[in-house]
Protein backbone atom coordinates (compact mmCIF):
# COMPACT_ATOMS: atom_id res chain seq x y z
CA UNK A 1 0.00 0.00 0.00
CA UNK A 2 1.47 3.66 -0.90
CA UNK A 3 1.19 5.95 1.87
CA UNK A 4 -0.47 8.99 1.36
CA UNK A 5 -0.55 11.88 4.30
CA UNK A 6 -4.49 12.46 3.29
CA UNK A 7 -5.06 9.34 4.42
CA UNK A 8 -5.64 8.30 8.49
CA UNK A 9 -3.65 5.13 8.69
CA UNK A 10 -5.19 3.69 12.00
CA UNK A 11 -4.40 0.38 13.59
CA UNK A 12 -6.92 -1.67 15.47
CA UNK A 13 -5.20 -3.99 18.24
CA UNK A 14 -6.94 -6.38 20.59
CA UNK A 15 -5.62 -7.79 23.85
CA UNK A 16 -5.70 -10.68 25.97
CA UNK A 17 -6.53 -13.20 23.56
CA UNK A 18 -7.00 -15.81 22.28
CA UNK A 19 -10.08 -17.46 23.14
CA UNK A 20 -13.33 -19.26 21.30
CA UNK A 21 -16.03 -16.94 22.25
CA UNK A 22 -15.61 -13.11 21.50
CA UNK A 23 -12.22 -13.29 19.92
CA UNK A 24 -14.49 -15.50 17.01
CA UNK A 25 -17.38 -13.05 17.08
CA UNK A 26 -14.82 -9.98 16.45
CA UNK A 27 -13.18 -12.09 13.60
CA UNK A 28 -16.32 -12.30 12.05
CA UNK A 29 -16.56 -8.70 12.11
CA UNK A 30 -13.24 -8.01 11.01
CA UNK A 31 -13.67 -10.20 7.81
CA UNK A 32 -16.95 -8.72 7.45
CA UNK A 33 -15.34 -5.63 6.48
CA UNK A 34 -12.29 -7.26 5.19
CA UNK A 35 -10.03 -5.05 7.68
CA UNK A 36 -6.81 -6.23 9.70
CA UNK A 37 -5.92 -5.96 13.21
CA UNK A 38 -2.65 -6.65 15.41
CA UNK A 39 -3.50 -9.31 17.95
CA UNK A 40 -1.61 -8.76 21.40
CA UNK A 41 -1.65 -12.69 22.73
CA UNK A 42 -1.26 -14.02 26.46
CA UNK A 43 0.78 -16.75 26.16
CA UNK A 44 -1.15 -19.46 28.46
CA UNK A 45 -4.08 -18.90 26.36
CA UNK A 46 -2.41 -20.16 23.32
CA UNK A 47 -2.91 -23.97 22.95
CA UNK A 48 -4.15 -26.46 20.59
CA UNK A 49 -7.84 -25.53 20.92
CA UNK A 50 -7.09 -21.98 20.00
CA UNK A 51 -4.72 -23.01 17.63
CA UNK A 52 -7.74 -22.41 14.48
CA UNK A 53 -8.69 -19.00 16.04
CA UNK A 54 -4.69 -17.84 15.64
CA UNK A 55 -4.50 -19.67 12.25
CA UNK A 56 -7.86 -17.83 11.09
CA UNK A 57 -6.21 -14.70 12.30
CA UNK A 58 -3.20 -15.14 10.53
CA UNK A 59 -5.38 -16.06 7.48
CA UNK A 60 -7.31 -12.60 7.48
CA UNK A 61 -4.01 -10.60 6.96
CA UNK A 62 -3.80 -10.11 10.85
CA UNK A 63 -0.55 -10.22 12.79
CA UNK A 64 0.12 -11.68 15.98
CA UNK A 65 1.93 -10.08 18.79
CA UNK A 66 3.16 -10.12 22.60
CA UNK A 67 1.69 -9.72 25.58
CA UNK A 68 3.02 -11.57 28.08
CA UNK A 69 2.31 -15.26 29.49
CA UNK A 70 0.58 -14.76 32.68
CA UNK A 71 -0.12 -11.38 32.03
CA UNK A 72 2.14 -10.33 35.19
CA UNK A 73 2.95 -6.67 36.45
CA UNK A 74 6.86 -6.73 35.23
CA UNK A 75 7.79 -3.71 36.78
CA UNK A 76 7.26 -6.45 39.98
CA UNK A 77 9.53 -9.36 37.81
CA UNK A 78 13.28 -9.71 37.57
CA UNK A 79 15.23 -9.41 34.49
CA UNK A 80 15.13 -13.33 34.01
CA UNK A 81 10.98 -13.52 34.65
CA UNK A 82 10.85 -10.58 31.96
CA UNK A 83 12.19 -12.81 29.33
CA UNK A 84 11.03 -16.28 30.61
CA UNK A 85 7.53 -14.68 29.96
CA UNK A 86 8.51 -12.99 26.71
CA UNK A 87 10.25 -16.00 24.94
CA UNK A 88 7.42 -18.57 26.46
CA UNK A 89 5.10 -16.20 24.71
CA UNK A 90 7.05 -16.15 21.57
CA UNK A 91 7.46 -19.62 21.14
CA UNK A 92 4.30 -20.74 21.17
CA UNK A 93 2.97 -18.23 18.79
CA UNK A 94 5.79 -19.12 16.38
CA UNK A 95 4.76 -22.30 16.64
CA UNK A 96 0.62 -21.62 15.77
CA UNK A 97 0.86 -18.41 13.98
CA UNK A 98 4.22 -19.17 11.75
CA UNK A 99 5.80 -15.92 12.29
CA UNK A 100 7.49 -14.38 14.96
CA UNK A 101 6.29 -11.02 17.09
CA UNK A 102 7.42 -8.26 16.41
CA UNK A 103 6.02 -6.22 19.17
CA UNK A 104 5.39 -6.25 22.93
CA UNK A 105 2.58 -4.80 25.05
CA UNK A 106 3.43 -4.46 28.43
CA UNK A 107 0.58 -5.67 30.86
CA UNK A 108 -1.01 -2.64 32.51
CA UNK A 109 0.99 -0.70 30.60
CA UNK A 110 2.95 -0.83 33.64
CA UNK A 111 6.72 -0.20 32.92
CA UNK A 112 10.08 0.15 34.48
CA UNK A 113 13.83 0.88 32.86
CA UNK A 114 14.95 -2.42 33.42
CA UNK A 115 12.35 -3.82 30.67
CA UNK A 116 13.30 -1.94 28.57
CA UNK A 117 16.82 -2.91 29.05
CA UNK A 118 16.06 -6.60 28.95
CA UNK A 119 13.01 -6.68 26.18
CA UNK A 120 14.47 -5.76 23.22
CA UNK A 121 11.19 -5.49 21.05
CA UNK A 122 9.39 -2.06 20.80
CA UNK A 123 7.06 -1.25 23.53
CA UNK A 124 3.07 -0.79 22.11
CA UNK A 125 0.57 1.27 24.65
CA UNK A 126 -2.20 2.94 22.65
CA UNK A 127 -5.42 4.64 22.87
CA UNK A 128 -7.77 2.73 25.34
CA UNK A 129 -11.45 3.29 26.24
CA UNK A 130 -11.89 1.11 29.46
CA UNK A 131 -12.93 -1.58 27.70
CA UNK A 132 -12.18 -4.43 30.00
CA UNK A 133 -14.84 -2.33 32.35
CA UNK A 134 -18.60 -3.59 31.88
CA UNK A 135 -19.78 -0.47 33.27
CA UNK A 136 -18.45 1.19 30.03
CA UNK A 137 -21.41 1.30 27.30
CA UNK A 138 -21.07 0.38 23.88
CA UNK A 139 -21.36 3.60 22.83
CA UNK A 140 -18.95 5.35 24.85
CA UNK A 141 -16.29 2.83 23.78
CA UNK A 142 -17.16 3.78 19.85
CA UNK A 143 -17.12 7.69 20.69
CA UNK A 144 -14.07 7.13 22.76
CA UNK A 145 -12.48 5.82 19.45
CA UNK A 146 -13.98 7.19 16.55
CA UNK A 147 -13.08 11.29 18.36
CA UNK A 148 -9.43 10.53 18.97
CA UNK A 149 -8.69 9.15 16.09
CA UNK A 150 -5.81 10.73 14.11
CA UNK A 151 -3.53 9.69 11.44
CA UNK A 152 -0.35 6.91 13.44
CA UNK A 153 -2.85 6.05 15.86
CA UNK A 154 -2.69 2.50 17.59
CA UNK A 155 -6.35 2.02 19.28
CA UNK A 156 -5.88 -0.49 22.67
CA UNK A 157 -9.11 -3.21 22.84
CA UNK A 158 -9.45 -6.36 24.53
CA UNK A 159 -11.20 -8.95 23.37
CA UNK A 160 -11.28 -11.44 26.36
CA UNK A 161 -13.99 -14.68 26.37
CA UNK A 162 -16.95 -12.53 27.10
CA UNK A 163 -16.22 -8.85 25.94
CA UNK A 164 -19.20 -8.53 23.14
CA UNK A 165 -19.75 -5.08 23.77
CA UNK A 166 -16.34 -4.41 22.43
CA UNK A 167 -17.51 -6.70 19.18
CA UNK A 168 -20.28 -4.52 18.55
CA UNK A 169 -18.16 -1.48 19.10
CA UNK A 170 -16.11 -2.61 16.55
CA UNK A 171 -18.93 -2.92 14.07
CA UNK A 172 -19.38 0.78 14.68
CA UNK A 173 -16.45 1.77 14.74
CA UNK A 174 -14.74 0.65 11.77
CA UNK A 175 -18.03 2.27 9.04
CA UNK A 176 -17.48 5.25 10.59
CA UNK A 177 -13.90 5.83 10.94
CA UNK A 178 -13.78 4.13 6.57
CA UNK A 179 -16.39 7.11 5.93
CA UNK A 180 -13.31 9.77 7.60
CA UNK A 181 -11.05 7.89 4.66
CA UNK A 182 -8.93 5.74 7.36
CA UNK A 183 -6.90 3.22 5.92
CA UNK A 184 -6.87 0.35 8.73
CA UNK A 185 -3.65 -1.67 8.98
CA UNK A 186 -1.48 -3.69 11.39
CA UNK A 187 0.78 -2.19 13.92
CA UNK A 188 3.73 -3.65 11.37
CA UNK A 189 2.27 -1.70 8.60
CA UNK A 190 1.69 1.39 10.48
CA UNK A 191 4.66 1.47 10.93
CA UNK A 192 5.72 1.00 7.48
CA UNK A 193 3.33 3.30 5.76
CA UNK A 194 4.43 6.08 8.76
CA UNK A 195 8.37 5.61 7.30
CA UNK A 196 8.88 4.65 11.55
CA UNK A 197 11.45 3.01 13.34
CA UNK A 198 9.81 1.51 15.77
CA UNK A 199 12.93 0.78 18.04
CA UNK A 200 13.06 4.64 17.72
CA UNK A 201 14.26 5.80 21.45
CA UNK A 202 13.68 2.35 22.54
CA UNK A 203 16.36 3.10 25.02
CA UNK A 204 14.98 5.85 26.37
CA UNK A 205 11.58 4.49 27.32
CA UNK A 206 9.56 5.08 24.01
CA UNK A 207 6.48 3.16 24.13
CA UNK A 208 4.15 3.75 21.01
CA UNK A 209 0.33 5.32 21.24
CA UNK A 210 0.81 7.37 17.95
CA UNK A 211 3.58 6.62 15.06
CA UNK A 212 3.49 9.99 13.75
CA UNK A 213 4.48 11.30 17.05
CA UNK A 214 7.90 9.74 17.96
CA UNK A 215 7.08 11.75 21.23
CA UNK A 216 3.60 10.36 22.17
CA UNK A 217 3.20 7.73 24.78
């Protein structure tokens, strides 16, 4: 894809995954409108019977990311924890997804220098709604997307077992951010189409909400 600055290259990332219940429902919606997403994967939820929902991920042009095993605080782990629960993670969606991730979202977005000293894989925050919170509607997680939207921006969802109010967001969300002339793509291609390093500053704590703003967390 050519990059054009009139365009609002926007990528859609989901968290906590995968499972067999809403992570399905929001694929459905995602091929619906033929967009891609970035999957951000907990590593003990990646076995054989999830295995089909990463390949069917991986088969919709999605890409498949890091976010920890147990889904631990690390600013609370040593250095050898950090990347017991990075590689574990790896692995194992190397091994269902065929490719290796690229990218790591720290749990909580909690963070600490010595992860970034030890993880050497750019750090991926983004703009979040609450979503994990019942008490937000469905409607306040699509406005809470759809007016912060800008051109780089990396939008933070979860799609754990039971989250269907983020599915129907989502199937808001997306026809009315393609009617604004957003081009949706992974975080890799955001990246890409943004001319990014994304190991920019790595070093000095960068951790990515917005591409186009190498100063943005």
């Amino acid at each position: 894809m050519i990059y054009d600055e009139c365009m609002m290259n926007i990528a859609l990332t989901f968290d906590d995954g995968p499972n067999t219940e809403a992570t399905i429902a929001l694929l459905d919606v995602l091929e619906s409108f033929k967009i891609p997403a970035s999957f951000f994967l907990v590593g003990k939820h990646v076995n054989p019977l999830t295995a089909k929902v990463i390949e069917r991920e991986v088969k919709l042009g999605c890409t498949i990311e890091c976010h920890s095993f147990t889904h631990a605080a690390f600013p609370e782990l040593a250095a050898q924890q950090m990347i017991d629960e990075v590689e574990k993670t790896n692995s194992l969606i190397t091994k269902y997804a065929g490719t290796k991730p690229m990218f790591f979202r720290p749990p909580y977005i909690a963070l600490n220098p010595l992860m970034f000293e030890t993880i050497r894989m750019p750090f991926i925050a983004g703009l979040g709604v609450r979503d994990w919170e019942e008490s937000v509607s469905v409607e306040e997680r699509v406005q809470g997307v759809v007016n912060h939207s800008c051109n780089g921006r990396i939008v933070l969802l979860h799609d754990q077992e039971k989250n269907y109010a983020t599915v129907k967001a989502v199937e808001r969300i997306i026809p009315q951010l393609l009617d604004k002339g957003t081009v949706f793509c992974t975080v890799r291609d955001l990246f890409k189409n943004c001319g990014v390093d994304p190991l920019y500053n790595h070093d000095k704590g960068q951790i990515w909400t917005n591409v186009c703003d190498a100063t943005e967390r």
